[in-house]
Protein backbone atom coordinates (compact mmCIF):
# COMPACT_ATOMS: atom_id res chain seq x y z
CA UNK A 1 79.88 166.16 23.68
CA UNK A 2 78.75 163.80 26.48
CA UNK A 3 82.26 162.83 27.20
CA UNK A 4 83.88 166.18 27.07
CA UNK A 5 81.10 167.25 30.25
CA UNK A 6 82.47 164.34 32.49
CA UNK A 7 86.27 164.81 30.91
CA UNK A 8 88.76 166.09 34.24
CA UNK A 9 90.67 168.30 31.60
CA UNK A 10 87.68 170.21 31.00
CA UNK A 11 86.26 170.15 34.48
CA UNK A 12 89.18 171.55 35.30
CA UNK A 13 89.31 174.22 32.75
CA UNK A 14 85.71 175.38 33.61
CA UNK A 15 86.45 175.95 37.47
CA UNK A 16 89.77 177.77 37.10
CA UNK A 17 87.66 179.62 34.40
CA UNK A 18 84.41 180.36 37.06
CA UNK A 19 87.13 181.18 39.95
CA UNK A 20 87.94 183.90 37.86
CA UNK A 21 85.08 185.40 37.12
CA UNK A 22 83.85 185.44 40.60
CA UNK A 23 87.99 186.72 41.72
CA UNK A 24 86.60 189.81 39.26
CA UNK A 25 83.69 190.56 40.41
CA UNK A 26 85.69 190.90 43.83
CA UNK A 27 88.18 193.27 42.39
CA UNK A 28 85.19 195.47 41.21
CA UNK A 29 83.17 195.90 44.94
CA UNK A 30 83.55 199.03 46.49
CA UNK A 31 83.28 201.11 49.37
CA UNK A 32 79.98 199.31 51.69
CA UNK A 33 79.14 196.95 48.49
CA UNK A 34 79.24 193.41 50.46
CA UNK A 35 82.06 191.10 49.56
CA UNK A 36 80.77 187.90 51.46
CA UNK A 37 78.13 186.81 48.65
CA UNK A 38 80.90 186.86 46.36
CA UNK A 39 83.39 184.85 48.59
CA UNK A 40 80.71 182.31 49.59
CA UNK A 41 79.95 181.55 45.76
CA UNK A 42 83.52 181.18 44.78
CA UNK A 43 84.53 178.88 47.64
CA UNK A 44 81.56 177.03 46.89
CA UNK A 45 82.33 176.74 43.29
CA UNK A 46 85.75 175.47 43.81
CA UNK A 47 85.07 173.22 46.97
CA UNK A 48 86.15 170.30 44.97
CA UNK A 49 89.32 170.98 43.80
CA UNK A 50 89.41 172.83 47.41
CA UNK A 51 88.58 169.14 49.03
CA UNK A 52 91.41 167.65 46.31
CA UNK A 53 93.71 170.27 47.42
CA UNK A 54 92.95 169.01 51.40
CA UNK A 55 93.45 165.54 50.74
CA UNK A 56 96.27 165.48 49.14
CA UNK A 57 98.17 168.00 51.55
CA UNK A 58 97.11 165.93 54.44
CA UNK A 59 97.91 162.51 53.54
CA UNK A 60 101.24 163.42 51.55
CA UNK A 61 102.46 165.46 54.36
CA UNK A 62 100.85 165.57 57.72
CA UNK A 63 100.02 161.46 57.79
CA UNK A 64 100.41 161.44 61.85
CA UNK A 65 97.29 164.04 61.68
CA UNK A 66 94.90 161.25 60.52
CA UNK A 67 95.81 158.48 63.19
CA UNK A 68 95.03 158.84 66.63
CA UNK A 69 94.22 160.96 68.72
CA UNK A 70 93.26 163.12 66.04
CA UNK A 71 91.77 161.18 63.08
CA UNK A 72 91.43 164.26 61.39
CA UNK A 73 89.67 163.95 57.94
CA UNK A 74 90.15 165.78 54.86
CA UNK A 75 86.59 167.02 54.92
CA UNK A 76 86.90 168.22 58.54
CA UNK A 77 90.46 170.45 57.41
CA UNK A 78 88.18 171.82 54.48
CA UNK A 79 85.85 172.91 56.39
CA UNK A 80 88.33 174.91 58.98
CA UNK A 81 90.39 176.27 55.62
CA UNK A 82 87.16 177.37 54.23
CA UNK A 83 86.50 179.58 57.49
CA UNK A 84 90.09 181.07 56.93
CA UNK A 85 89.55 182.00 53.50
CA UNK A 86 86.00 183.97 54.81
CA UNK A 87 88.12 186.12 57.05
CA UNK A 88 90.95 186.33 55.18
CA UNK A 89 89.08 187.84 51.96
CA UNK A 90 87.92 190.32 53.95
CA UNK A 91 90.57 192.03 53.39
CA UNK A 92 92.67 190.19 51.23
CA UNK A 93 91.65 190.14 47.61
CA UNK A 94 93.70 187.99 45.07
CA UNK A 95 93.08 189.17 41.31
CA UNK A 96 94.51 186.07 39.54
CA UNK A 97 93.25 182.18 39.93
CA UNK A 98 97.03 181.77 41.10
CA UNK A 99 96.74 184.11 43.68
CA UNK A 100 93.81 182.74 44.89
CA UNK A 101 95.23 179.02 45.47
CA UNK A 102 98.30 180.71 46.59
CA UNK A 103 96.33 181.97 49.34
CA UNK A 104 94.48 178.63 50.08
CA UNK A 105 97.38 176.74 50.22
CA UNK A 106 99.03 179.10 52.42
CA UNK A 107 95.89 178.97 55.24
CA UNK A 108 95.70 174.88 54.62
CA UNK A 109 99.59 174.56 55.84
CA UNK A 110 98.98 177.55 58.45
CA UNK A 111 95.83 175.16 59.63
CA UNK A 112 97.60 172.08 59.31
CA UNK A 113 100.72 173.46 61.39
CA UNK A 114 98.75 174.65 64.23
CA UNK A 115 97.13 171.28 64.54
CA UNK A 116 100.04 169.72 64.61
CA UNK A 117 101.75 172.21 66.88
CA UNK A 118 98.96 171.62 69.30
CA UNK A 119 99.24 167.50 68.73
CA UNK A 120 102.59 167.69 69.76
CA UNK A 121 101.88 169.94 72.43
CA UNK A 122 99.59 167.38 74.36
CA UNK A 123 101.34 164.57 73.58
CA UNK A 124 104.18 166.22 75.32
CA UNK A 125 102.02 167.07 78.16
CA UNK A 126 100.80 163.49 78.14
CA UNK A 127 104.39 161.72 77.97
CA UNK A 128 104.97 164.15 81.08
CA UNK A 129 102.11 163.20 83.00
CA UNK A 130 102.82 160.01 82.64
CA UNK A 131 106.99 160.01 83.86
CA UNK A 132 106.14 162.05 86.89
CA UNK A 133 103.75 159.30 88.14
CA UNK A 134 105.98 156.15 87.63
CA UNK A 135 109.16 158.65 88.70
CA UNK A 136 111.69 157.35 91.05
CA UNK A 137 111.44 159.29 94.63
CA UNK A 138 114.98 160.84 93.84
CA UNK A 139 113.82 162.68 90.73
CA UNK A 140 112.49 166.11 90.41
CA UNK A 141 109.19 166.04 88.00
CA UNK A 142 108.74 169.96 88.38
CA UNK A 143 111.93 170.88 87.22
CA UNK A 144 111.40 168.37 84.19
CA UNK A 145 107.44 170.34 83.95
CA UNK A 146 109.13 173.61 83.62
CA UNK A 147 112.01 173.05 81.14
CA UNK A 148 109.29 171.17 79.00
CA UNK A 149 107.08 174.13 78.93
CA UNK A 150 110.27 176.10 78.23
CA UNK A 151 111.09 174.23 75.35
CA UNK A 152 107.69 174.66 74.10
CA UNK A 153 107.62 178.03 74.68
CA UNK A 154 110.79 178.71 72.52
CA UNK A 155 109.40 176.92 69.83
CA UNK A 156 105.99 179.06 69.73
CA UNK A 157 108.11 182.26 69.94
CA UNK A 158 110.32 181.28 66.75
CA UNK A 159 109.94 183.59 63.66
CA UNK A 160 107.04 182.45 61.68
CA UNK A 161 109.58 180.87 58.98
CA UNK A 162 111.95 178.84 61.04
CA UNK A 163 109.21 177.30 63.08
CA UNK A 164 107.02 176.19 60.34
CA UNK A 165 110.66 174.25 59.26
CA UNK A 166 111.33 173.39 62.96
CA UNK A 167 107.59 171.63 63.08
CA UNK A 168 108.08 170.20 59.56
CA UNK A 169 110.98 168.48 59.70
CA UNK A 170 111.91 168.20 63.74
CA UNK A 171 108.04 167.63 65.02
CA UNK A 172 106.55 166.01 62.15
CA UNK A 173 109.74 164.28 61.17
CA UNK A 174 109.68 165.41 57.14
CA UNK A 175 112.83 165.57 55.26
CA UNK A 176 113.96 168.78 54.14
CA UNK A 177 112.84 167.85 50.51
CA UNK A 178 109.28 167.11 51.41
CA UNK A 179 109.04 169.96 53.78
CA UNK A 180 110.31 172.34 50.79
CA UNK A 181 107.85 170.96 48.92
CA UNK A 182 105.05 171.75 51.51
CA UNK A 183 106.25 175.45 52.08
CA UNK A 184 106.97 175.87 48.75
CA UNK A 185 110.71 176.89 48.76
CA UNK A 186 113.91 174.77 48.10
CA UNK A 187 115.31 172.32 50.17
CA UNK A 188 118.78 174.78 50.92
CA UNK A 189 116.31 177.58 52.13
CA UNK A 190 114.51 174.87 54.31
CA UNK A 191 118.23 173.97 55.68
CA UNK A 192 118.85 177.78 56.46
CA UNK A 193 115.60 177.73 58.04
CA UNK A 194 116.12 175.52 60.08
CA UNK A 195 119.66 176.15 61.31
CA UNK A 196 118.23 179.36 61.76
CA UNK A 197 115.79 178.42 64.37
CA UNK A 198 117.97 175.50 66.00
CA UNK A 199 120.66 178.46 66.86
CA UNK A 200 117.70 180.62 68.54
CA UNK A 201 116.47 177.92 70.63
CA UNK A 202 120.05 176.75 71.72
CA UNK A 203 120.56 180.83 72.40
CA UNK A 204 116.98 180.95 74.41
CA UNK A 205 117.39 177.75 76.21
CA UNK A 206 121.29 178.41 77.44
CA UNK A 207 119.96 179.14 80.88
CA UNK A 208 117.41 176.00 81.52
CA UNK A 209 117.91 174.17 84.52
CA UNK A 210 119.57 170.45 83.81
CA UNK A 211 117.07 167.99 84.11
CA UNK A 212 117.62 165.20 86.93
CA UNK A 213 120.52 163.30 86.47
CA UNK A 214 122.37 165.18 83.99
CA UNK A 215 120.27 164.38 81.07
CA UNK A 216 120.50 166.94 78.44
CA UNK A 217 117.58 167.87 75.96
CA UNK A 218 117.98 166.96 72.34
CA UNK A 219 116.86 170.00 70.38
């Protein structure tokens, strides 16, 4: 009996079984009842596997996240998920325990992407800052300024689907297998994804001025 309290298996069992309960009592609220209480005690009752679920996103699949000049932590990422899943419950309410870690794993990549997004954002601004000041005299830093920010700009304005594969596999340098297995799709729809999104940038960025001396940018 002692064993079977400290056995994983049953652990297991016992939170998928209590996520449940609580996903029940949500389905049952109406009109002004408040939902919060309800939210707060499931997330709390599930924070481990929550944490688990964290963890092993983070340092599977977004490694460069934990090094500098991030060092981001798989308690830190539960604690912004968590704050998704408050205002996401609001008004989304998931009736099966699958559902409900559907929806968590969908707000820990969303989280995960946008850090990463922004990462890649300053470290672009940083590798920028840094050519303009040791730039030869002949060179033009503003045009390179403003084709960056272009480029960045495209990205951002890519459907929702081919940017998350653009960032997975372009920014964050994942394979098309492990990104499929992060979005949770196969690696053919990644591929279409991501042709997808390389055609719209080429198509937005037609028109961008050539950077000094007729270097071309490597989408």
């Amino acid at each position: 009996m002692v064993d079977a309290l400290y056995n994983p298996r049953v652990h297991e069992s016992r939170t998928t079984q209590a996520v449940q309960r609580f996903l029940d009592q949500l389905t049952d609220v109406r009109g002004d009842s408040p939902a919060e209480p309800i939210v707060r005690a499931l997330l709390s009752r599930a924070v481990d596997r929550l944490h688990q679920l964290c963890a092993t996103m983070l340092y599977r699949s977004y490694p460069r996240l934990t090094k500098g000049p991030l060092n981001l932590e798989s308690q830190e990422l539960l604690g912004a998920v968590v704050e998704r899943l408050l205002k996401a419950m609001r008004n989304v309410r998931p009736e099966t325990v699958r559902q409900f870690f559907a929806l968590v794993n969908q707000h820990m990549k969303w989280e995960l992407n946008d850090l990463a997004r922004r990462l890649d954002q300053t470290s672009r601004a940083v590798e920028l800052r840094d050519s303009a000041v040791a730039a030869p005299q002949d060179s033009n830093p503003s045009v390179a300024s403003a084709n960056t920010l272009q480029i960045l700009q495209a990205i951002e304005d890519l459907p929702e689907e081919e940017r998350e594969a653009f960032n997975l596999v372009r920014i964050q340098g994942l394979n098309q297998s492990e990104a499929a297995d992060v979005i949770g799709v196969s690696s053919k729809t990644v591929q279409r994804r991501l042709t997808r999104g390389l055609l719209h940038l080429k198509e937005k960025l037609s028109s961008m001025v050539p950077p000094p001396m007729s270097r071309s940018v490597d989408l």
